[in-house]
C-alpha atoms as a PDB file:
ATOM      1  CA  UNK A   1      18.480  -6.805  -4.263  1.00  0.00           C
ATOM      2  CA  UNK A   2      14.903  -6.022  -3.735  1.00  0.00           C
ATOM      3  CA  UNK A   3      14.630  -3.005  -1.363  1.00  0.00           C
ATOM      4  CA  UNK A   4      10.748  -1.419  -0.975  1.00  0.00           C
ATOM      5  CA  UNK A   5      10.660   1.777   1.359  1.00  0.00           C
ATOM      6  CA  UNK A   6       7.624   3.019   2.772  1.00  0.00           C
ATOM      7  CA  UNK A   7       7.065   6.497   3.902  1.00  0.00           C
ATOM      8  CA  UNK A   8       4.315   8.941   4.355  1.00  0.00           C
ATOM      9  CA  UNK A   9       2.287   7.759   7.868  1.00  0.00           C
ATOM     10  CA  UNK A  10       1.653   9.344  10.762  1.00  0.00           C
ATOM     11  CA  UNK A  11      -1.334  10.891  13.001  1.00  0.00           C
ATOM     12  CA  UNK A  12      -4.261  11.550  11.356  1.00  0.00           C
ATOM     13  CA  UNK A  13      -7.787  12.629  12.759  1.00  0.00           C
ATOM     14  CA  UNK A  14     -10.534  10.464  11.518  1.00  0.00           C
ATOM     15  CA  UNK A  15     -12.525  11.799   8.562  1.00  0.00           C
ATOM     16  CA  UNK A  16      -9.161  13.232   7.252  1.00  0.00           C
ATOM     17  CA  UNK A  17      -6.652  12.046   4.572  1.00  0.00           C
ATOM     18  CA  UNK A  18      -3.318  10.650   3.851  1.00  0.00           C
ATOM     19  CA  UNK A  19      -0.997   9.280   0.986  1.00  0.00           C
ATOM     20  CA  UNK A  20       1.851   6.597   1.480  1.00  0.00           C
ATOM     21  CA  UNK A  21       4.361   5.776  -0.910  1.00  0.00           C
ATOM     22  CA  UNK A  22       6.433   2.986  -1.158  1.00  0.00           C
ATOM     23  CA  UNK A  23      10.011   3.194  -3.359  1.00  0.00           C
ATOM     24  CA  UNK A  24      10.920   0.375  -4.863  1.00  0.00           C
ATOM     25  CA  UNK A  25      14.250  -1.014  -6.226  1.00  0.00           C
ATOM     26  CA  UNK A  26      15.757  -4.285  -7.527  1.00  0.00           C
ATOM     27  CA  UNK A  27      12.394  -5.751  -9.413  1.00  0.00           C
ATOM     28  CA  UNK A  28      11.205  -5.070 -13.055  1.00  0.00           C
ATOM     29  CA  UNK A  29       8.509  -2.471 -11.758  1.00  0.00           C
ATOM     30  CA  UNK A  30       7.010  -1.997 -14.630  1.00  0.00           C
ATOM     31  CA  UNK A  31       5.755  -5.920 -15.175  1.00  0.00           C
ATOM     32  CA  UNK A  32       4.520  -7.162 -11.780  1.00  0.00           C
ATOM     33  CA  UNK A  33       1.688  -6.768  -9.498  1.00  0.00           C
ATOM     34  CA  UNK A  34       2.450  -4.136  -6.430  1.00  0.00           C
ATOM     35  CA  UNK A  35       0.115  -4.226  -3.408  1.00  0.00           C
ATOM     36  CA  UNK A  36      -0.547  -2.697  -0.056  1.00  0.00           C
ATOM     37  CA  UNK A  37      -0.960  -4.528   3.102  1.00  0.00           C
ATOM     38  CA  UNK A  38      -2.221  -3.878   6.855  1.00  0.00           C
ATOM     39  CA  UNK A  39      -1.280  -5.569   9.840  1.00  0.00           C
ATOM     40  CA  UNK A  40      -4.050  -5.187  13.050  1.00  0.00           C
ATOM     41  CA  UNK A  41      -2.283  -6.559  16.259  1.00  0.00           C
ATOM     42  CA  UNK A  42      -2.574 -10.298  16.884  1.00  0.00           C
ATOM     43  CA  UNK A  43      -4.097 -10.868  13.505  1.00  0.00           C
ATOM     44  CA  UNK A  44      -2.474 -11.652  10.327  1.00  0.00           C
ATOM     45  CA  UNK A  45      -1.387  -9.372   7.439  1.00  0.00           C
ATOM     46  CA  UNK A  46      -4.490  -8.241   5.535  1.00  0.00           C
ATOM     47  CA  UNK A  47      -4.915  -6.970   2.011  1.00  0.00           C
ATOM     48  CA  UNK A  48      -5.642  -3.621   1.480  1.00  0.00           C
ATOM     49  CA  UNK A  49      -5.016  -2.506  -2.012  1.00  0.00           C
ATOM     50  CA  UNK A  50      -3.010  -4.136  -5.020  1.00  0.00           C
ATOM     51  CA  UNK A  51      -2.532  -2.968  -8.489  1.00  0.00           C
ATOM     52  CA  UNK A  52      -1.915  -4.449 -11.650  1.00  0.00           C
ATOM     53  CA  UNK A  53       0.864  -4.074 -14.296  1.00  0.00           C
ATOM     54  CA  UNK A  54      -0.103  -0.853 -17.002  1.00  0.00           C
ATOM     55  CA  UNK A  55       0.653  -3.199 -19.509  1.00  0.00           C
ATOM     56  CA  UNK A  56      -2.724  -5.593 -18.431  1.00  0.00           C
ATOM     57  CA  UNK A  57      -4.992  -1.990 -17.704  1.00  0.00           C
ATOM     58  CA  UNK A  58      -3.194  -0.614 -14.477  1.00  0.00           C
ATOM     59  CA  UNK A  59      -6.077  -2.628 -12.766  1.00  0.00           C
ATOM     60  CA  UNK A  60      -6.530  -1.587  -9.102  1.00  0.00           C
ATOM     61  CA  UNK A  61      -8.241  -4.465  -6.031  1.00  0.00           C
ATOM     62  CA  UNK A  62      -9.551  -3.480  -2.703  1.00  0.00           C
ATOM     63  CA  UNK A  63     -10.486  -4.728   0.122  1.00  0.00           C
ATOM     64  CA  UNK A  64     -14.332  -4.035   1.244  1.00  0.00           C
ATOM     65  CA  UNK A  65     -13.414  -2.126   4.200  1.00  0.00           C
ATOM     66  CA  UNK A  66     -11.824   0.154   1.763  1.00  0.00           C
ATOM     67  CA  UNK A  67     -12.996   0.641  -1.131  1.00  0.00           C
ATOM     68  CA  UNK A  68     -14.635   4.064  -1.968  1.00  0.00           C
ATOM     69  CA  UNK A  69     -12.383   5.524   0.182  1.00  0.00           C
ATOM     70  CA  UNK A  70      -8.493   4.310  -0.693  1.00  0.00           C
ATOM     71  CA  UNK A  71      -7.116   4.750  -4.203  1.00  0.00           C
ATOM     72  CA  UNK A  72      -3.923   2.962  -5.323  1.00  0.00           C
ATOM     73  CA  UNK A  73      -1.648   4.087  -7.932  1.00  0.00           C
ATOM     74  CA  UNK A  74       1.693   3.635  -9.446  1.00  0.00           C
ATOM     75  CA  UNK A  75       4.450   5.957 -11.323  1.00  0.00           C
ATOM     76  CA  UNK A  76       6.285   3.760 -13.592  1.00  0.00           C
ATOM     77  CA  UNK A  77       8.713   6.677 -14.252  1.00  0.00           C
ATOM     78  CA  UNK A  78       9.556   6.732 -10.291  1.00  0.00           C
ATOM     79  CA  UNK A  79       9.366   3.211  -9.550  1.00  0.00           C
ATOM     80  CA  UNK A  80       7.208   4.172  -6.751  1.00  0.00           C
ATOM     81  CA  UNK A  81       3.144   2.894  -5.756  1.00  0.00           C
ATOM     82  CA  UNK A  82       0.993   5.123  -3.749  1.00  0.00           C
ATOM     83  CA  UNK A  83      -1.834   4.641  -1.257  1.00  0.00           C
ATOM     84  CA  UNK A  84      -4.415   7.669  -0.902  1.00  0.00           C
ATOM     85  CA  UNK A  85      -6.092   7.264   1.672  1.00  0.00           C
ATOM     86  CA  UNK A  86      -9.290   9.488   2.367  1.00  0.00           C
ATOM     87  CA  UNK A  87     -12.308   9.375   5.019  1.00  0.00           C
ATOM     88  CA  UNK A  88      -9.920   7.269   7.102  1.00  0.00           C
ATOM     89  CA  UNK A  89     -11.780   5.771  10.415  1.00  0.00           C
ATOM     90  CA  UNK A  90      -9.938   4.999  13.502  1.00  0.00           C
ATOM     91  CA  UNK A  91     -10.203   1.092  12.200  1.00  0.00           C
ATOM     92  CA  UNK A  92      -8.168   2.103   9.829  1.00  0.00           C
ATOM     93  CA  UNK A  93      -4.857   2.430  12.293  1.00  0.00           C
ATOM     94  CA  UNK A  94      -2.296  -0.229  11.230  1.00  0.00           C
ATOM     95  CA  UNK A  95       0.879  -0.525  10.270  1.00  0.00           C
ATOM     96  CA  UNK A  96       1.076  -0.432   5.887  1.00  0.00           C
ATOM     97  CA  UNK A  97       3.121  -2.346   4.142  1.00  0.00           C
ATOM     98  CA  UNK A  98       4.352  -2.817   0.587  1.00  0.00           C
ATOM     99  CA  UNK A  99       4.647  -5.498  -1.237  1.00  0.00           C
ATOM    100  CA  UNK A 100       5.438  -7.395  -3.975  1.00  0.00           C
ATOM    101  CA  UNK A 101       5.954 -11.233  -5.557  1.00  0.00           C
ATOM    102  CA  UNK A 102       8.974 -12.379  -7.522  1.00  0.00           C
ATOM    103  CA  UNK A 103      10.243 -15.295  -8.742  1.00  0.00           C
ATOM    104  CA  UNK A 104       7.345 -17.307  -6.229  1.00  0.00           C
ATOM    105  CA  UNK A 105       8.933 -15.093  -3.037  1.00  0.00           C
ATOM    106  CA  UNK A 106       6.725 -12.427  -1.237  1.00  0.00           C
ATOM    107  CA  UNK A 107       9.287  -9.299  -1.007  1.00  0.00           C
ATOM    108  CA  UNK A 108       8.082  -6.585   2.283  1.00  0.00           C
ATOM    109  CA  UNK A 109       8.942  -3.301   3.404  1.00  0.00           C
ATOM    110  CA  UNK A 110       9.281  -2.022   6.881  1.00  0.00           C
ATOM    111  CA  UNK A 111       5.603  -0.686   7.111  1.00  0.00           C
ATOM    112  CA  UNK A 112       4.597   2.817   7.716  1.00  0.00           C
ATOM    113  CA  UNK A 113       2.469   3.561  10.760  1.00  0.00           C
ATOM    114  CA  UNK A 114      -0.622   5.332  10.411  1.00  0.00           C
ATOM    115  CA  UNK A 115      -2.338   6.185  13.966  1.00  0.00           C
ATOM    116  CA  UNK A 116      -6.415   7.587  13.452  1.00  0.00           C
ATOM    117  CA  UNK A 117      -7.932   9.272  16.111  1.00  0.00           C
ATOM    118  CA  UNK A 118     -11.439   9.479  16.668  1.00  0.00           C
END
């Protein structure tokens, strides 16, 4: 059973910074691509971050309106991806999600709220 957790948002001020992490159980972490998503209301899930396997360089993605400022990551040895997340704006304010793709099926987490204020 695929389980992903999320953890590690809450209030920030704008200019400051913030790691999530997302736990993840049930998939062969070490082979497949993990990613971070954003949800603004009334729009659709967005891409934020993903990151390759280590095996094909550990290769990291990011969306425009992040790069520079968000890092992803991932510990193999604690099945668990990261999202550091510095300079953040008040755009920024979403719920993050994890995620992954198995088998052809998009796997979620419950998403982590991260509030910015200005």
């Amino acid at each position: 059973q695929v389980q992903l957790v999320e953890s590690g948002g809450g209030l920030v001020q704008a200019g400051e910074s913030l790691r999530l992490s997302c736990a993840a159980s049930g998939i062969p972490f070490r082979h497949i691509v993990l990613g971070w998503y954003r949800q603004p209301p009334g729009k659709q899930r967005e891409l934020v971050a993903t990151i390759t396997p280590i095996t094909v360089g550990g290769r990291p993605n990011y969306a425009d309106s992040v790069k520079g400022r968000f890092t992803i990551s991932r510990d193999n040895a604690k099945n668990t991806v990261y999202l550091q997340m510095s300079e953040v704006k008040p755009e920024d304010t979403d719920v993050y999600y994890c995620n992954v793709m198995l088998a052809g099926i998009n796997y979620w987490g419950k998403g982590t709220l991260v509030t910015v204020s200005s």
